[in-house]
N, C-alpha and C. Protein backbone atom coordinates (compact mmCIF):
# COMPACT_ATOMS: atom_id res chain seq x y z
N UNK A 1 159.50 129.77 132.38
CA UNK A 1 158.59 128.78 131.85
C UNK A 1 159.20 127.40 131.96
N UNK A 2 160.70 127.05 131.76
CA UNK A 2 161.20 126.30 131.65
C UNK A 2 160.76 125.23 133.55
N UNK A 3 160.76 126.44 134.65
CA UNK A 3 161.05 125.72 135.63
C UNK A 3 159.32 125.10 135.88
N UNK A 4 158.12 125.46 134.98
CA UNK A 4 157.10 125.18 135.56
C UNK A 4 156.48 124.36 134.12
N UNK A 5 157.67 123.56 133.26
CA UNK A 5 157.60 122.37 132.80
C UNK A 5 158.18 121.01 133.00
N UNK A 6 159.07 121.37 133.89
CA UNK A 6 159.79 120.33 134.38
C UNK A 6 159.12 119.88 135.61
N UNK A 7 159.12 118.42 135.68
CA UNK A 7 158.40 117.88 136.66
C UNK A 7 158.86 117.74 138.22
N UNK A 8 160.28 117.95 138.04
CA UNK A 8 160.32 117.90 139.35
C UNK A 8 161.02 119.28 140.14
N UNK A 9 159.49 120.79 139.01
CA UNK A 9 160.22 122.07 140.08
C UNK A 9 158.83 122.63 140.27
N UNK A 10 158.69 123.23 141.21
CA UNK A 10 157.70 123.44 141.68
C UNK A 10 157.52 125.44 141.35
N UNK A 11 156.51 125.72 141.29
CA UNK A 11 156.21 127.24 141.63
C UNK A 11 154.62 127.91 142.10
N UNK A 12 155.00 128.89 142.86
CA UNK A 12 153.58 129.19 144.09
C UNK A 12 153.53 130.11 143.65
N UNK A 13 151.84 130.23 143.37
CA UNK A 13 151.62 131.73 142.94
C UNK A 13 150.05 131.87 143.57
N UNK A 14 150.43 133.62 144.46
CA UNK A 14 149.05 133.71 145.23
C UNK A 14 148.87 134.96 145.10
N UNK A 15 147.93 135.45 145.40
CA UNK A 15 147.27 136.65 145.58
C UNK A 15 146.69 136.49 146.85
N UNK A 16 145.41 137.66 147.55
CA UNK A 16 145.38 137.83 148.44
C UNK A 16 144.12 136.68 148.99
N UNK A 17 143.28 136.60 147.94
CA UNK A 17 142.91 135.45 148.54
C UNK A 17 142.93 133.70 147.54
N UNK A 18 144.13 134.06 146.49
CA UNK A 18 144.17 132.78 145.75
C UNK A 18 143.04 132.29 144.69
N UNK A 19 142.12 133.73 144.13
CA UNK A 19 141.15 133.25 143.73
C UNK A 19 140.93 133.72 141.84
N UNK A 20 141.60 135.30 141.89
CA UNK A 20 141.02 136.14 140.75
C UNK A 20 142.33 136.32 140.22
N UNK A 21 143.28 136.87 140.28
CA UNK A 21 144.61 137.03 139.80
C UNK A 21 145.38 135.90 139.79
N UNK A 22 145.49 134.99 140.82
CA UNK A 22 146.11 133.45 140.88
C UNK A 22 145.48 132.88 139.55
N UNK A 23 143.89 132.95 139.56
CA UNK A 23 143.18 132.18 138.39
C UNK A 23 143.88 132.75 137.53
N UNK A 24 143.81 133.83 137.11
CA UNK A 24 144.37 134.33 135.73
C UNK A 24 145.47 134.43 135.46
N UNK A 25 146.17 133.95 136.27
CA UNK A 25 147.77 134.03 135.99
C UNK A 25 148.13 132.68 135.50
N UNK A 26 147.37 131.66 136.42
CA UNK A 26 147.10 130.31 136.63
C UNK A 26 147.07 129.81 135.04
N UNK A 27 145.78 130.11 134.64
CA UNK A 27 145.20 130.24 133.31
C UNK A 27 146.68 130.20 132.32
N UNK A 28 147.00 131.65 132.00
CA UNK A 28 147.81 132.34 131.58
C UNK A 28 148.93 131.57 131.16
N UNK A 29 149.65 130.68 132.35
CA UNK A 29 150.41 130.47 132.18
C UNK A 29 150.70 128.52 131.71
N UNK A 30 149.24 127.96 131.84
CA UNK A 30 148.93 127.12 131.60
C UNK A 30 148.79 126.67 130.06
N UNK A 31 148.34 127.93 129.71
CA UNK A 31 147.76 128.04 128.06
C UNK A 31 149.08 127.88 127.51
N UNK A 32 150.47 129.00 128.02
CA UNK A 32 151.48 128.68 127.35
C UNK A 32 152.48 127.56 127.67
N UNK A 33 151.99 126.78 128.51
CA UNK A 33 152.72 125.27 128.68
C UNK A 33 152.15 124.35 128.03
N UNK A 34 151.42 124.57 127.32
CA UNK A 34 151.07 123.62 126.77
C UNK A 34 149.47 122.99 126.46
N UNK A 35 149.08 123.57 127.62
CA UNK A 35 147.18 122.80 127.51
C UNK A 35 146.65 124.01 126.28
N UNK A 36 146.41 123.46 125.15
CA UNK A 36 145.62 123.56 124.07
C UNK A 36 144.74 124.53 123.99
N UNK A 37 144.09 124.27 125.31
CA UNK A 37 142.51 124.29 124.71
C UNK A 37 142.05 125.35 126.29
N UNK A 38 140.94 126.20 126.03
CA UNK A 38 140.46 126.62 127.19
C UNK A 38 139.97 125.72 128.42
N UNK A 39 139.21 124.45 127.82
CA UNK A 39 138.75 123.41 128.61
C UNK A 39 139.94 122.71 129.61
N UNK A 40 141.04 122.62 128.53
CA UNK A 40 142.15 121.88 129.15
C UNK A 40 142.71 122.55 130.37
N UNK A 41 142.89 124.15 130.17
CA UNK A 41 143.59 124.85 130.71
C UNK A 41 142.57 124.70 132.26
N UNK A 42 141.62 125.33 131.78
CA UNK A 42 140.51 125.13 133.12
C UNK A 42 140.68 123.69 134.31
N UNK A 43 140.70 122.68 133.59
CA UNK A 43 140.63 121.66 134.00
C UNK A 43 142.53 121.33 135.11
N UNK A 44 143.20 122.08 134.71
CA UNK A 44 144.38 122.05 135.19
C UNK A 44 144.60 123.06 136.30
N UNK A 45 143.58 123.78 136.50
CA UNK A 45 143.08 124.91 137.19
C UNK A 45 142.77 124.12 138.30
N UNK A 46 141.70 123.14 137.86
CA UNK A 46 140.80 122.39 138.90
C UNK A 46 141.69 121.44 139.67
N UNK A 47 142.33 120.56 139.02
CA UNK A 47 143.23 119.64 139.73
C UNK A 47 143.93 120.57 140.78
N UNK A 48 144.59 121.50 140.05
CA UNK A 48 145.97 122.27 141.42
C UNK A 48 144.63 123.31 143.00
N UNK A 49 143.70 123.42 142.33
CA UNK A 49 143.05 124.57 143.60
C UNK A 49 141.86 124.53 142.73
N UNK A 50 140.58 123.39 143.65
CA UNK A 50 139.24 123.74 143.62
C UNK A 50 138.85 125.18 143.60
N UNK A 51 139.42 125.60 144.64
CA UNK A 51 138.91 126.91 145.41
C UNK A 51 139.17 127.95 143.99
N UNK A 52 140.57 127.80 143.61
CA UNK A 52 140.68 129.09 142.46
C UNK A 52 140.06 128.89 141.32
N UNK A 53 139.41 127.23 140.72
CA UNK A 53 138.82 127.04 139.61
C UNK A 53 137.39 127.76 140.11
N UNK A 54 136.87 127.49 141.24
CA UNK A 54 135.49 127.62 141.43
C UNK A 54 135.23 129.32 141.42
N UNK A 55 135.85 129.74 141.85
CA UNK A 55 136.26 131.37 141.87
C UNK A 55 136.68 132.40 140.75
N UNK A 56 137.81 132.00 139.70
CA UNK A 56 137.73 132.31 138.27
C UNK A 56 137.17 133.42 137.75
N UNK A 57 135.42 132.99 137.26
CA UNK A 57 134.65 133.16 136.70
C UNK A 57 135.26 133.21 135.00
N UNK A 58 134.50 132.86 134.61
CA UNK A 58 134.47 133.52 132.56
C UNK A 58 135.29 134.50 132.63
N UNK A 59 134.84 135.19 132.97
CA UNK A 59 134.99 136.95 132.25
C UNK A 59 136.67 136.96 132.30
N UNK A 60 137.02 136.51 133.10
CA UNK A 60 138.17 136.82 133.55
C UNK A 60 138.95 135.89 133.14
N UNK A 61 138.87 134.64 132.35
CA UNK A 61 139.40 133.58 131.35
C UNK A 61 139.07 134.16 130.04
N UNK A 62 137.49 134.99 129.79
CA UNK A 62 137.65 135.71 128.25
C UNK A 62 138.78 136.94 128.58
N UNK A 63 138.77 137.44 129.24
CA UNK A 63 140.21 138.91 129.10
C UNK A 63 141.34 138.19 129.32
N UNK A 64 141.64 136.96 129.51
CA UNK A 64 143.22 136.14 129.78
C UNK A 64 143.05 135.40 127.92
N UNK A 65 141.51 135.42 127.46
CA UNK A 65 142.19 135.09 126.05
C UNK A 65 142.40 135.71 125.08
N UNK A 66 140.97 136.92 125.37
CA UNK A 66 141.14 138.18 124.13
C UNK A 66 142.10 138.89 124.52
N UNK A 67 142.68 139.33 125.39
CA UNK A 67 143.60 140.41 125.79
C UNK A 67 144.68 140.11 126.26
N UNK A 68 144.73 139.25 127.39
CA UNK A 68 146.38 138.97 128.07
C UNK A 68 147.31 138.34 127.22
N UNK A 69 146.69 137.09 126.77
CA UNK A 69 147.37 136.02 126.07
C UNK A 69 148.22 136.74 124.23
N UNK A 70 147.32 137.70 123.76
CA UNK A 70 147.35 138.09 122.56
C UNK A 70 148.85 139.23 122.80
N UNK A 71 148.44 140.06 123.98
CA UNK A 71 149.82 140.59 124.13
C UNK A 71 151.05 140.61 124.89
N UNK A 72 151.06 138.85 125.27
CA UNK A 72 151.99 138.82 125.66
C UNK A 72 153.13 137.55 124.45
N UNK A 73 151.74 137.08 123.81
CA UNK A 73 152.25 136.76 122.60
C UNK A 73 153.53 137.69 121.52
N UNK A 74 152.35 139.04 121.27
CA UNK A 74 153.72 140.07 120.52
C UNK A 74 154.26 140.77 121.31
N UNK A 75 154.66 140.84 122.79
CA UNK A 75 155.58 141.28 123.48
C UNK A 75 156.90 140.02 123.33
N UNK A 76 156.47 138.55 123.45
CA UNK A 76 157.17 137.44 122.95
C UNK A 76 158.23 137.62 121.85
N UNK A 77 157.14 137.55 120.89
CA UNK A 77 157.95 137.78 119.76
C UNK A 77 158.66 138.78 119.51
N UNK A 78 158.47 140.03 119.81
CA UNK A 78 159.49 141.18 119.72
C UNK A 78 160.22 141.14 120.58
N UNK A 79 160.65 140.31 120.96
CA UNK A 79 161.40 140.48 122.33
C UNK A 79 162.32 139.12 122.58
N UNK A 80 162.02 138.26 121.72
CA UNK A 80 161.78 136.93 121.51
C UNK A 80 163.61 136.82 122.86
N UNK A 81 164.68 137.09 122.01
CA UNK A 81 166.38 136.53 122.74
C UNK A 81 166.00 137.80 123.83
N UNK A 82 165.58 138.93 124.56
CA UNK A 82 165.81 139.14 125.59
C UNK A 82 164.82 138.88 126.79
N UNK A 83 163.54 138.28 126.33
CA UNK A 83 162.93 137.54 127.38
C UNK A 83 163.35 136.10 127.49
N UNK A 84 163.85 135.81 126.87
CA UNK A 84 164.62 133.70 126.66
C UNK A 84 165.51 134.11 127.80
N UNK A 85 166.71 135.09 127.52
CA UNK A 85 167.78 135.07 128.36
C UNK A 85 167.24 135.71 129.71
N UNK A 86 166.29 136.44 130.03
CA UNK A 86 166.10 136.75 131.31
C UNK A 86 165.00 136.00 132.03
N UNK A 87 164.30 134.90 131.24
CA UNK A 87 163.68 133.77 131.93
C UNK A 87 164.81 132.95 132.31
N UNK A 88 165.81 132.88 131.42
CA UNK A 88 167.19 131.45 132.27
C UNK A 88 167.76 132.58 133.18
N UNK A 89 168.29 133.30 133.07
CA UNK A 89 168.92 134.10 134.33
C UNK A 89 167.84 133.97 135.74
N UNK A 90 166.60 134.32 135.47
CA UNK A 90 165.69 134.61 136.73
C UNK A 90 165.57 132.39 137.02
N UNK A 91 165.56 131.81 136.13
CA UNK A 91 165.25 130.06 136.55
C UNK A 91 166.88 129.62 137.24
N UNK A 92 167.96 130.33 136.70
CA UNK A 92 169.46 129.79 137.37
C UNK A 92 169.07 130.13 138.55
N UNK A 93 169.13 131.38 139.06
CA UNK A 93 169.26 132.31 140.56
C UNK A 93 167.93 131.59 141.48
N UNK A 94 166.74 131.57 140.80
CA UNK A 94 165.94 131.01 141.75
C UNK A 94 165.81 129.85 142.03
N UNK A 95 166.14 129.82 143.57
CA UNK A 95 166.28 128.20 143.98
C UNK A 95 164.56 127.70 144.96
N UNK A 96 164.52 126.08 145.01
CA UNK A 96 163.75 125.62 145.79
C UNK A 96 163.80 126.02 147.18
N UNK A 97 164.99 126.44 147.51
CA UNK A 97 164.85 127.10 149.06
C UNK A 97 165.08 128.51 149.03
N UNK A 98 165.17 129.21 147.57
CA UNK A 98 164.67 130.68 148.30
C UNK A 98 162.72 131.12 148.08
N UNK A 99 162.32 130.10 147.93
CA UNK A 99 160.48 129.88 147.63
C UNK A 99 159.99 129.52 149.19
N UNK A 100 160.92 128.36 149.75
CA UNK A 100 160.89 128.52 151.13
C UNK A 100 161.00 129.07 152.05
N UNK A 101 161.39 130.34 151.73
CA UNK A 101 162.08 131.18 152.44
C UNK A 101 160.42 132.25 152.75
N UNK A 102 159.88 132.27 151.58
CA UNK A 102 158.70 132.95 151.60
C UNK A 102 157.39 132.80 152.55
């Protein structure tokens, strides 16, 4: 999380055609950086990929709020020091040129 708050690191995330799983991951991971609000989150959707905001749909932003978001919340918290330390282990090792590499 750390590397996709900082402004100057980048991270790519696709599926097969960048539209339904990208959105919801997109979403997902937006909500926990910070954008508030469903509107907000959406709207941050739109700036990075027309194509994946327009594609989305609802349904699939309501199961990223009733369902994804809720349990990855208490997977969070129960888990709280061994997901911290294996988000900095996985943000040390991954570099800007092994993303290039992809």
């Amino acid at each position: 999380m750390r590397i996709l708050t900082s402004s100057q690191e980048r991270a790519l995330l696709h599926c097969a055609a960048g539209i339904h799983r990208t959105g919801v991951l997109s979403y997902t991971l937006l909500r926990f950086g910070g954008f508030s609000t469903r509107e907000k989150a959406m709207e941050g959707i739109k700036k990075m990929r027309q194509h994946t905001y327009d594609g989305v749909k609802d349904w699939r932003i309501d199961l990223a709020e009733e369902i994804i978001l809720p349990a990855v919340v208490v997977e969070l918290e129960s888990g709280r020091e061994k997901y911290s330390n294996s988000l900095d282990q996985l943000s040390a090792a991954l570099t800007v040129k092994d993303v290039e590499k992809i």
